[in-house]
PDB file of N, CA and C in Angstrom:
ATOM      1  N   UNK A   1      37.136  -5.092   4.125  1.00  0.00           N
ATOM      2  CA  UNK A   1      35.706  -5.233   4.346  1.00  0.00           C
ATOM      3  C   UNK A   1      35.252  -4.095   5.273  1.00  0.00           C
ATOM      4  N   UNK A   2      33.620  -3.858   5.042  1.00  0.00           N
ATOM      5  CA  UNK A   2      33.531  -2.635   5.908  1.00  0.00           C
ATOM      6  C   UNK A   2      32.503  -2.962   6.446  1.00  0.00           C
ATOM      7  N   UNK A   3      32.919  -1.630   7.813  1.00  0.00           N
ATOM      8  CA  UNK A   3      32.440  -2.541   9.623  1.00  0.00           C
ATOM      9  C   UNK A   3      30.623  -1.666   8.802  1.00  0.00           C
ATOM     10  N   UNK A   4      29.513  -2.720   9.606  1.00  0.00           N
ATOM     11  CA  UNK A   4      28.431  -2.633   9.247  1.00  0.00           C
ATOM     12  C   UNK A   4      27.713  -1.359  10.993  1.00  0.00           C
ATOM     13  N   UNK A   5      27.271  -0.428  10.568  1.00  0.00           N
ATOM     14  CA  UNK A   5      27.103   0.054  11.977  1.00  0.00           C
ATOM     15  C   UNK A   5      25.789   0.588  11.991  1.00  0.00           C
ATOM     16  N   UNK A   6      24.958  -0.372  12.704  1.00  0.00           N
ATOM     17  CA  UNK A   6      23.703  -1.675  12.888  1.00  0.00           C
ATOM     18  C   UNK A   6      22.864  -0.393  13.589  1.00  0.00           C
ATOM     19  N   UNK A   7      23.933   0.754  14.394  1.00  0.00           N
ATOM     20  CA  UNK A   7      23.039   1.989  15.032  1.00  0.00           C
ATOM     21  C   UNK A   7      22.146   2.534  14.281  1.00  0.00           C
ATOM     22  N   UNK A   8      23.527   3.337  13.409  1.00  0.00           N
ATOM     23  CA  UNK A   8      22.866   4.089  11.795  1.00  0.00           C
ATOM     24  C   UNK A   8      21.586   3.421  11.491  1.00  0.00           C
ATOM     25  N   UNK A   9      22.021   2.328  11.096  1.00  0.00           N
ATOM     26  CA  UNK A   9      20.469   2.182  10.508  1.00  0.00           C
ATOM     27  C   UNK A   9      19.372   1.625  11.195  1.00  0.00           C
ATOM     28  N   UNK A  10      19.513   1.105  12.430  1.00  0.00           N
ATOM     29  CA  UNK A  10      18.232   1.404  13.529  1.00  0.00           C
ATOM     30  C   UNK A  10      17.809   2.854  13.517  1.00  0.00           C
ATOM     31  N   UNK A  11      18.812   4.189  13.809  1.00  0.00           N
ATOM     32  CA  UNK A  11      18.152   4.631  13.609  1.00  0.00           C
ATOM     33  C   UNK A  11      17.325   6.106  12.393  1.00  0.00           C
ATOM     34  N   UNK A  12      17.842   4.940  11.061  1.00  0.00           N
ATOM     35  CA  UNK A  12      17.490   5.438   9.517  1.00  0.00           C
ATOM     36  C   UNK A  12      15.904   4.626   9.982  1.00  0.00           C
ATOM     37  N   UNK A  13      15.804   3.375  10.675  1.00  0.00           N
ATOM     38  CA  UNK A  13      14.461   2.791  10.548  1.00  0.00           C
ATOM     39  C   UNK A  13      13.548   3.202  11.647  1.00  0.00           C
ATOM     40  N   UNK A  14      14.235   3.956  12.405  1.00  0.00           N
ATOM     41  CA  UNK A  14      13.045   4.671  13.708  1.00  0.00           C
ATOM     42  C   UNK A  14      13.068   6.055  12.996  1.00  0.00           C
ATOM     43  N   UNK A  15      13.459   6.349  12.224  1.00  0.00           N
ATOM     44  CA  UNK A  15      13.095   7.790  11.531  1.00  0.00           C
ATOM     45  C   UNK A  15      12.023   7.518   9.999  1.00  0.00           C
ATOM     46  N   UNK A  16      12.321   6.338   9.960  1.00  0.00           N
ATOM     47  CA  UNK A  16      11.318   6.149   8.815  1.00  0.00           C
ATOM     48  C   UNK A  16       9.885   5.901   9.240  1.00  0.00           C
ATOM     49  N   UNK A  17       9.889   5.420  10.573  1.00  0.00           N
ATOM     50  CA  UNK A  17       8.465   4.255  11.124  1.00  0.00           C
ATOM     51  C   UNK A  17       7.826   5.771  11.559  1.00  0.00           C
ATOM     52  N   UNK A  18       8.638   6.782  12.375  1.00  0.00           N
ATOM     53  CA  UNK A  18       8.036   8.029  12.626  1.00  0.00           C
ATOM     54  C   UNK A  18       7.335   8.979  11.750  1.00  0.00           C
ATOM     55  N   UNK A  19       8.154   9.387  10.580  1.00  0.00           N
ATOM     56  CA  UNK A  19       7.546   9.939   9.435  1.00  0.00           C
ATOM     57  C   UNK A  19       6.014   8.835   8.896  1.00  0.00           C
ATOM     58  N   UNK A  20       6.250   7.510   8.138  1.00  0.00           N
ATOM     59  CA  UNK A  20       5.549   6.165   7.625  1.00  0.00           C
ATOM     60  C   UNK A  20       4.941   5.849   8.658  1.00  0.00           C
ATOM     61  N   UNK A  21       3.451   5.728   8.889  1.00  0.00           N
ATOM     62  CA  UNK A  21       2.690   4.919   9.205  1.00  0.00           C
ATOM     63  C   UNK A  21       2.438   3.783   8.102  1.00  0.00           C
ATOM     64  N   UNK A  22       2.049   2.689   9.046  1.00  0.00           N
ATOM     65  CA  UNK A  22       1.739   1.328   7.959  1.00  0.00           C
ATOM     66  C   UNK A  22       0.588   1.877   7.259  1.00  0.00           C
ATOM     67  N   UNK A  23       0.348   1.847   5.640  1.00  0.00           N
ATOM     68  CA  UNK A  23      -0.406   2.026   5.040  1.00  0.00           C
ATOM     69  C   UNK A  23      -0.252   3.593   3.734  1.00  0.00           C
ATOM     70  N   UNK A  24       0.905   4.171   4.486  1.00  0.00           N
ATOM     71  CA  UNK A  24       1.389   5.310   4.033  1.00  0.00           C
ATOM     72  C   UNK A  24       1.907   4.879   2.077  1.00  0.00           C
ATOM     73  N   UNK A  25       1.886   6.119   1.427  1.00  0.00           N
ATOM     74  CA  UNK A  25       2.045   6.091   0.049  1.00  0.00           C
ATOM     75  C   UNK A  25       4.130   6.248  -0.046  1.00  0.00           C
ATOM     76  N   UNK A  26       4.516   5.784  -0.806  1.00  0.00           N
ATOM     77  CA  UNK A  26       6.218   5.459  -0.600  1.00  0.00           C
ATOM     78  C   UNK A  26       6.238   5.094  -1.908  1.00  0.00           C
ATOM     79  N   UNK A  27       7.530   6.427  -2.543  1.00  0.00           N
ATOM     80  CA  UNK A  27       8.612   5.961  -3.758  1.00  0.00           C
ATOM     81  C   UNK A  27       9.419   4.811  -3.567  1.00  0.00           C
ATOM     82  N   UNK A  28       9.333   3.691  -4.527  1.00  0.00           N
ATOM     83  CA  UNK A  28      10.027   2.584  -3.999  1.00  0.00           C
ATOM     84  C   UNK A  28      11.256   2.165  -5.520  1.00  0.00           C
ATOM     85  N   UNK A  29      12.100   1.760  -5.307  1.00  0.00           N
ATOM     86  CA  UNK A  29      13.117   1.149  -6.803  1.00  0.00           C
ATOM     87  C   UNK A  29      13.023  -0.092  -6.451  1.00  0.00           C
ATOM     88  N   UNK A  30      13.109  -0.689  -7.803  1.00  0.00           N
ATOM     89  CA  UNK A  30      13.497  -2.524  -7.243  1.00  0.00           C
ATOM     90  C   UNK A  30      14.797  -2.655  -8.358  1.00  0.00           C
ATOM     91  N   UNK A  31      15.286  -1.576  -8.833  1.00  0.00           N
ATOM     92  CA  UNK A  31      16.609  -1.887  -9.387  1.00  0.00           C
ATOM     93  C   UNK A  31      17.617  -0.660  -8.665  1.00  0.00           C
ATOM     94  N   UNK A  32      18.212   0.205  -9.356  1.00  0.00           N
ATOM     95  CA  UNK A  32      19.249   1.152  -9.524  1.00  0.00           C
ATOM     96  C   UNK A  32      18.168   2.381  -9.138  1.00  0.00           C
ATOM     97  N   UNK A  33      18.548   3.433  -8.831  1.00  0.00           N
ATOM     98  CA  UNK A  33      17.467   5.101  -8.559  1.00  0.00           C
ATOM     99  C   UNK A  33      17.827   5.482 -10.236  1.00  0.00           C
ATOM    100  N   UNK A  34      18.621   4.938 -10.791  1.00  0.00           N
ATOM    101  CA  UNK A  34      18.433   5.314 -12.176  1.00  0.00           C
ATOM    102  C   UNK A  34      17.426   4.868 -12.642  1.00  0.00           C
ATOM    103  N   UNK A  35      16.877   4.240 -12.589  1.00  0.00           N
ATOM    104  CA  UNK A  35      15.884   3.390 -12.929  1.00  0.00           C
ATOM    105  C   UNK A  35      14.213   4.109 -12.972  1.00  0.00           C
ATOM    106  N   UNK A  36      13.553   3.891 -13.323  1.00  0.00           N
ATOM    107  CA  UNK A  36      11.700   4.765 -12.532  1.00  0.00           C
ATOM    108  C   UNK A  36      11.289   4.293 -10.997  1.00  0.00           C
ATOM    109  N   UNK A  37      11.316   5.068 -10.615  1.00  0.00           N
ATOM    110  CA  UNK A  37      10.636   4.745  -9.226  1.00  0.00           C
ATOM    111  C   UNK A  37       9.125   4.596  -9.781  1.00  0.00           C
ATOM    112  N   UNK A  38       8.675   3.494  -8.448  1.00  0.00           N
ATOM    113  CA  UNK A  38       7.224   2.896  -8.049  1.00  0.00           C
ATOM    114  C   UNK A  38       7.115   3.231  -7.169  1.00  0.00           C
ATOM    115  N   UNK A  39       5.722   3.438  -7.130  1.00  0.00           N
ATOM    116  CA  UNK A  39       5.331   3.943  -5.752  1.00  0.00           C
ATOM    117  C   UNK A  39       4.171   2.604  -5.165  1.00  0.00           C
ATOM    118  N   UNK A  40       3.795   2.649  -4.140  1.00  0.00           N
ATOM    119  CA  UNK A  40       3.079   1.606  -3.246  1.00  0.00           C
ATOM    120  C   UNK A  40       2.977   1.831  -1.771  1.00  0.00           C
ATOM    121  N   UNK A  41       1.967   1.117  -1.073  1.00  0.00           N
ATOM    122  CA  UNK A  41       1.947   1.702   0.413  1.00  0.00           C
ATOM    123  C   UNK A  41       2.428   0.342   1.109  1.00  0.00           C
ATOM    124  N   UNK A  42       2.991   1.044   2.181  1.00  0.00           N
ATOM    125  CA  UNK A  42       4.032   0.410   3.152  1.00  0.00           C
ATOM    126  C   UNK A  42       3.024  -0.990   3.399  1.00  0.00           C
ATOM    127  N   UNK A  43       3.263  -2.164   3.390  1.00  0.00           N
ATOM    128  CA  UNK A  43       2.459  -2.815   3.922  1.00  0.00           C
ATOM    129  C   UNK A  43       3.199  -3.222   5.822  1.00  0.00           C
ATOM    130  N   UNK A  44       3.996  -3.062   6.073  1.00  0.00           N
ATOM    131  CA  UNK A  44       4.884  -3.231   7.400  1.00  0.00           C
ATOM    132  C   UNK A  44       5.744  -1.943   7.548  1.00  0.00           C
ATOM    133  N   UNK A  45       5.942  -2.039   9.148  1.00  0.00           N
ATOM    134  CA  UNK A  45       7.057  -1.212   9.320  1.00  0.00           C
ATOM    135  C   UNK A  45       8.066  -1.340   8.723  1.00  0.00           C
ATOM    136  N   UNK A  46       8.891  -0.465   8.680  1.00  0.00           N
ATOM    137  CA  UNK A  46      10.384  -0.599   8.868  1.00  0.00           C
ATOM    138  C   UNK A  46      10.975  -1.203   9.822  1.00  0.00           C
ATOM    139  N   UNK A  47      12.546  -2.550   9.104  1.00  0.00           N
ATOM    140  CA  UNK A  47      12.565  -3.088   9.950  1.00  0.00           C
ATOM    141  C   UNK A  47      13.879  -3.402   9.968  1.00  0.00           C
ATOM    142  N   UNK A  48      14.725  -3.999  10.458  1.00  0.00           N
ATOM    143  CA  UNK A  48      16.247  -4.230  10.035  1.00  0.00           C
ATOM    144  C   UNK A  48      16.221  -5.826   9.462  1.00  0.00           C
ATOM    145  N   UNK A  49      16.428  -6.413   7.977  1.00  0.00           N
ATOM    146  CA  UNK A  49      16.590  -7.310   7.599  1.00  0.00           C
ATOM    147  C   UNK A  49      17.799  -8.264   8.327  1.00  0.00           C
ATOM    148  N   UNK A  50      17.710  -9.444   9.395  1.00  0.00           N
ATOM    149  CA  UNK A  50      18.494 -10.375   9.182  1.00  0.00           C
ATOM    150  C   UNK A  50      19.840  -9.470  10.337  1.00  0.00           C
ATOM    151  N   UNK A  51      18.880  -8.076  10.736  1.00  0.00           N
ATOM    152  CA  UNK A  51      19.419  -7.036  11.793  1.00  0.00           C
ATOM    153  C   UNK A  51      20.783  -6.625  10.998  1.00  0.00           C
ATOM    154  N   UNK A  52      20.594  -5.974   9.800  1.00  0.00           N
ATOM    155  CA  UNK A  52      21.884  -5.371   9.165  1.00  0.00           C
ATOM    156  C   UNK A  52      21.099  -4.334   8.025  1.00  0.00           C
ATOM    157  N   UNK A  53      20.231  -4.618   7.594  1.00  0.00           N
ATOM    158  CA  UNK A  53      19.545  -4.139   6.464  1.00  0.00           C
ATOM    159  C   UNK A  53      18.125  -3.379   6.591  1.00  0.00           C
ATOM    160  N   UNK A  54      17.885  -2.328   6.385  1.00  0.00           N
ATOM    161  CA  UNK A  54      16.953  -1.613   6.601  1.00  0.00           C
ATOM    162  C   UNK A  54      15.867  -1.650   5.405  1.00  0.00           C
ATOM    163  N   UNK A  55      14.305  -2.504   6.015  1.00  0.00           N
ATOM    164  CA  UNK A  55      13.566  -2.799   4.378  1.00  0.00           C
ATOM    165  C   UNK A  55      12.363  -2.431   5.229  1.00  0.00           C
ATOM    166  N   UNK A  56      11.147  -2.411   4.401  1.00  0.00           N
ATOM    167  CA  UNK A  56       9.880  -1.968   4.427  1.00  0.00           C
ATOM    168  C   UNK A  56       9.196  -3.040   3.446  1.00  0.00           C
ATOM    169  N   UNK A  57       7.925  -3.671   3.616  1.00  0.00           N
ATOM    170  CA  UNK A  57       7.499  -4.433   2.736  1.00  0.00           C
ATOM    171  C   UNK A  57       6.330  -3.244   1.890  1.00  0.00           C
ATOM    172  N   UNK A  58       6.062  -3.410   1.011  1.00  0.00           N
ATOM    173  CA  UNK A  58       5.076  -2.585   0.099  1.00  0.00           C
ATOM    174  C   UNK A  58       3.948  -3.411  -0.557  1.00  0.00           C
ATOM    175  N   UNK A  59       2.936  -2.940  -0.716  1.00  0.00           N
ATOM    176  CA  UNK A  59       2.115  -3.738  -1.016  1.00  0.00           C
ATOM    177  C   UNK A  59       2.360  -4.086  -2.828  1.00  0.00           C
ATOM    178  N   UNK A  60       1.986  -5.164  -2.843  1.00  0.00           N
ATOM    179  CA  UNK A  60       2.519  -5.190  -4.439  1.00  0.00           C
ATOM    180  C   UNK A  60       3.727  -5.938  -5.007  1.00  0.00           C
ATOM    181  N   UNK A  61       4.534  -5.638  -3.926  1.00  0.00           N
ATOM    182  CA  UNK A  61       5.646  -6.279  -4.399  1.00  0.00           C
ATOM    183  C   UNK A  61       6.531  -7.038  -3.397  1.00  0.00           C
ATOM    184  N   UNK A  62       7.504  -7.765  -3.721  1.00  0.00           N
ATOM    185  CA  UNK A  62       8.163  -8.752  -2.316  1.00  0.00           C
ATOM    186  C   UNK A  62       7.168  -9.789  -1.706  1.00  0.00           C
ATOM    187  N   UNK A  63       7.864 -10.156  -0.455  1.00  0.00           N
ATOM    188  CA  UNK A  63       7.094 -11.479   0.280  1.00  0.00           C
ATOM    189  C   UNK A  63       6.640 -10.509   1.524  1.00  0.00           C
ATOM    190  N   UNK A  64       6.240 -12.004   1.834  1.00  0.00           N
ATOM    191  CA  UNK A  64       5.197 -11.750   3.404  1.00  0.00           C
ATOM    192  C   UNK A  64       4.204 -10.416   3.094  1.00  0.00           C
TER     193      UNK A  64
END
């Protein structure tokens, strides 16, 4: 199993919130990058899911 390192992606999500303001335009996949990207604006920061997982809500799609 592999060690999860919670830094990295704090700070993949303080480099995203810097570039992304809430409301900003964002390529998004909801399958594989093989797949077509969608695009949609951030409806939230970037945030660490469940503090392991790095997500952004978009308008359009997902909860909350």
């Amino acid at each position: 199993m592999s060690q999860i390192d919670i830094g990295a992606d704090q700070d993949r999500v303080d480099a995203f919130n810097t570039e992304h303001s809430v409301g900003s335009w964002v390529r998004y996949w909801t399958g594989t990058r093989q797949d077509p990207a969608k695009s949609g604006q951030t409806r939230t920061e970037a945030q660490l899911l469940s503090g392991h997982t790095p997500v952004v809500w978009v308008t359009g799609h997902g909860a909350p």
